[in-house]
Protein backbone atom coordinates (compact mmCIF):
# COMPACT_ATOMS: atom_id res chain seq x y z
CA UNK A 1 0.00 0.00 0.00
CA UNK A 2 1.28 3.37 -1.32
CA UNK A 3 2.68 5.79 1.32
CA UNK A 4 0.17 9.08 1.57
CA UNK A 5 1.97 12.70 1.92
CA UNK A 6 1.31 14.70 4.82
CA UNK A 7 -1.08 17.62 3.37
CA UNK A 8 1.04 20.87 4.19
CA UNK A 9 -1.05 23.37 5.94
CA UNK A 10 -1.18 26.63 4.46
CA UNK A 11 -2.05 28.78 7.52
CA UNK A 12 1.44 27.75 8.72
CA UNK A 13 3.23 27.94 6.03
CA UNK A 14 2.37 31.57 5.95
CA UNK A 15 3.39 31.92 9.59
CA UNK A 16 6.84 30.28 8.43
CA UNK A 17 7.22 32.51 5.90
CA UNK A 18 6.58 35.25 8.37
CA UNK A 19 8.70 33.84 11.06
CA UNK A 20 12.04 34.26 8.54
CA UNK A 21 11.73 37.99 9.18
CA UNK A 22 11.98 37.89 12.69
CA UNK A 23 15.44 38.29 14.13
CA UNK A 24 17.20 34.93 14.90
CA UNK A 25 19.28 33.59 17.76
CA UNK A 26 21.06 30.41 18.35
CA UNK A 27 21.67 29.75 21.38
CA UNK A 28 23.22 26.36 23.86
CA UNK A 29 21.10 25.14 26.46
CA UNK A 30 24.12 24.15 28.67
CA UNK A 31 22.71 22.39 31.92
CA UNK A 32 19.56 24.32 32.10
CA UNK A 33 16.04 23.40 30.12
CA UNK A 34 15.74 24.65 26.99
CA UNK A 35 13.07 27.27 27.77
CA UNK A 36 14.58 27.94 30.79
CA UNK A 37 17.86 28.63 28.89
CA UNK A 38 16.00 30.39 26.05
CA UNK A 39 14.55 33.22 29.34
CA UNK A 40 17.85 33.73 30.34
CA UNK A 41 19.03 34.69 27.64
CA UNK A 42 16.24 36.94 26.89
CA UNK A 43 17.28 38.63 30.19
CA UNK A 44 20.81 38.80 29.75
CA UNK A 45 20.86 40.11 26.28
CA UNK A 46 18.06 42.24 26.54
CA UNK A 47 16.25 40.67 23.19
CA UNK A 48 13.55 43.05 22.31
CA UNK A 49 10.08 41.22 20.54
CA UNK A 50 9.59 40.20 18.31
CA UNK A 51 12.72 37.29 17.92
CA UNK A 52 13.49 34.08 17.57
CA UNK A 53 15.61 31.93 19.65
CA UNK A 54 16.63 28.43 18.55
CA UNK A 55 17.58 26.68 21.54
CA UNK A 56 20.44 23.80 20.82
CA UNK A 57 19.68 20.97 23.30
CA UNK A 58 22.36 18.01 21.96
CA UNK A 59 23.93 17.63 18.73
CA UNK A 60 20.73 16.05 17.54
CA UNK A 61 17.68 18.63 18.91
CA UNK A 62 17.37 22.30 18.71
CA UNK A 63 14.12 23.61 20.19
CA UNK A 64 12.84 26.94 18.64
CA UNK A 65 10.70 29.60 20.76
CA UNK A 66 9.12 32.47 19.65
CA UNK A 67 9.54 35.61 21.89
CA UNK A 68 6.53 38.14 21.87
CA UNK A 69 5.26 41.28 23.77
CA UNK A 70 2.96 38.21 25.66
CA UNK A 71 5.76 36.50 26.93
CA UNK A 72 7.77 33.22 25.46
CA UNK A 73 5.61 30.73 22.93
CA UNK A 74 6.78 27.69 20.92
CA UNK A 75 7.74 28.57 17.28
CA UNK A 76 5.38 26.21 15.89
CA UNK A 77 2.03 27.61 17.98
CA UNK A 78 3.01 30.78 16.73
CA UNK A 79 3.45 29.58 13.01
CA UNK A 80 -0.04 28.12 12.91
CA UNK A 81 -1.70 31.18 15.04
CA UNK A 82 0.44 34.00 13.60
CA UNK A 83 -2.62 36.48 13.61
CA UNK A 84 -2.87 36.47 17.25
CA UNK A 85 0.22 38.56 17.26
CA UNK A 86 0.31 42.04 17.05
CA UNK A 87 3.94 42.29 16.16
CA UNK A 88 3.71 39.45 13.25
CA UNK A 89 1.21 41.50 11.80
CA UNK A 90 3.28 44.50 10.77
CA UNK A 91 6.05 41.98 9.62
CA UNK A 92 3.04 40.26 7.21
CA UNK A 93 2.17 43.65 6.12
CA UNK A 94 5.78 44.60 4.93
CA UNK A 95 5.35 41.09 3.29
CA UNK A 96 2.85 41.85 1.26
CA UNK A 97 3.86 44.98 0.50
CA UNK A 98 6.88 43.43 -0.84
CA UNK A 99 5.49 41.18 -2.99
């Protein structure tokens, strides 16, 4: 029996798309948690929403976290409910604009 393809959702592709805007940062999760490594680093650097921090937990997993004006969120919540962000709106608007 023939393998089916997972139908890609076009709400979060969008947010994707959006998402490569957004500042990046790649940071190691060291001995903390992964969130818990992605919120001190948001204090210590003083990252400003909206950003994105990619969290590296082993060689294998990176974790990615969306920081917002509401506080920390994973990436992909925030890819598939990017209109419940005021801050991803302006970025979709430039978007559009652009196109």
């Amino acid at each position: 029996m023939a393998r089916r393809r997972k139908r890609k959702s076009r709400r979060r592709q969008e947010g994707r798309r959006i998402l490569e805007n957004v500042p990046q940062f790649s940071i190691e999760s060291g001995e903390d948690k992964p969130v818990t490594a992605a919120r001190k680093y948001i204090q210590t650097a003083g990252v400003i929403p909206p950003a994105l921090l990619l969290v590296k937990r082993n060689e294998h997993t990176t974790d990615r976290y969306f920081w917002a004006e509401k506080g920390l969120f994973g990436a992909q919540y925030v890819e598939e409910n990017h209109f419940l962000f005021p801050s991803l709106r302006t970025e979709a608007e430039e978007l559009s604009l652009a196109r």
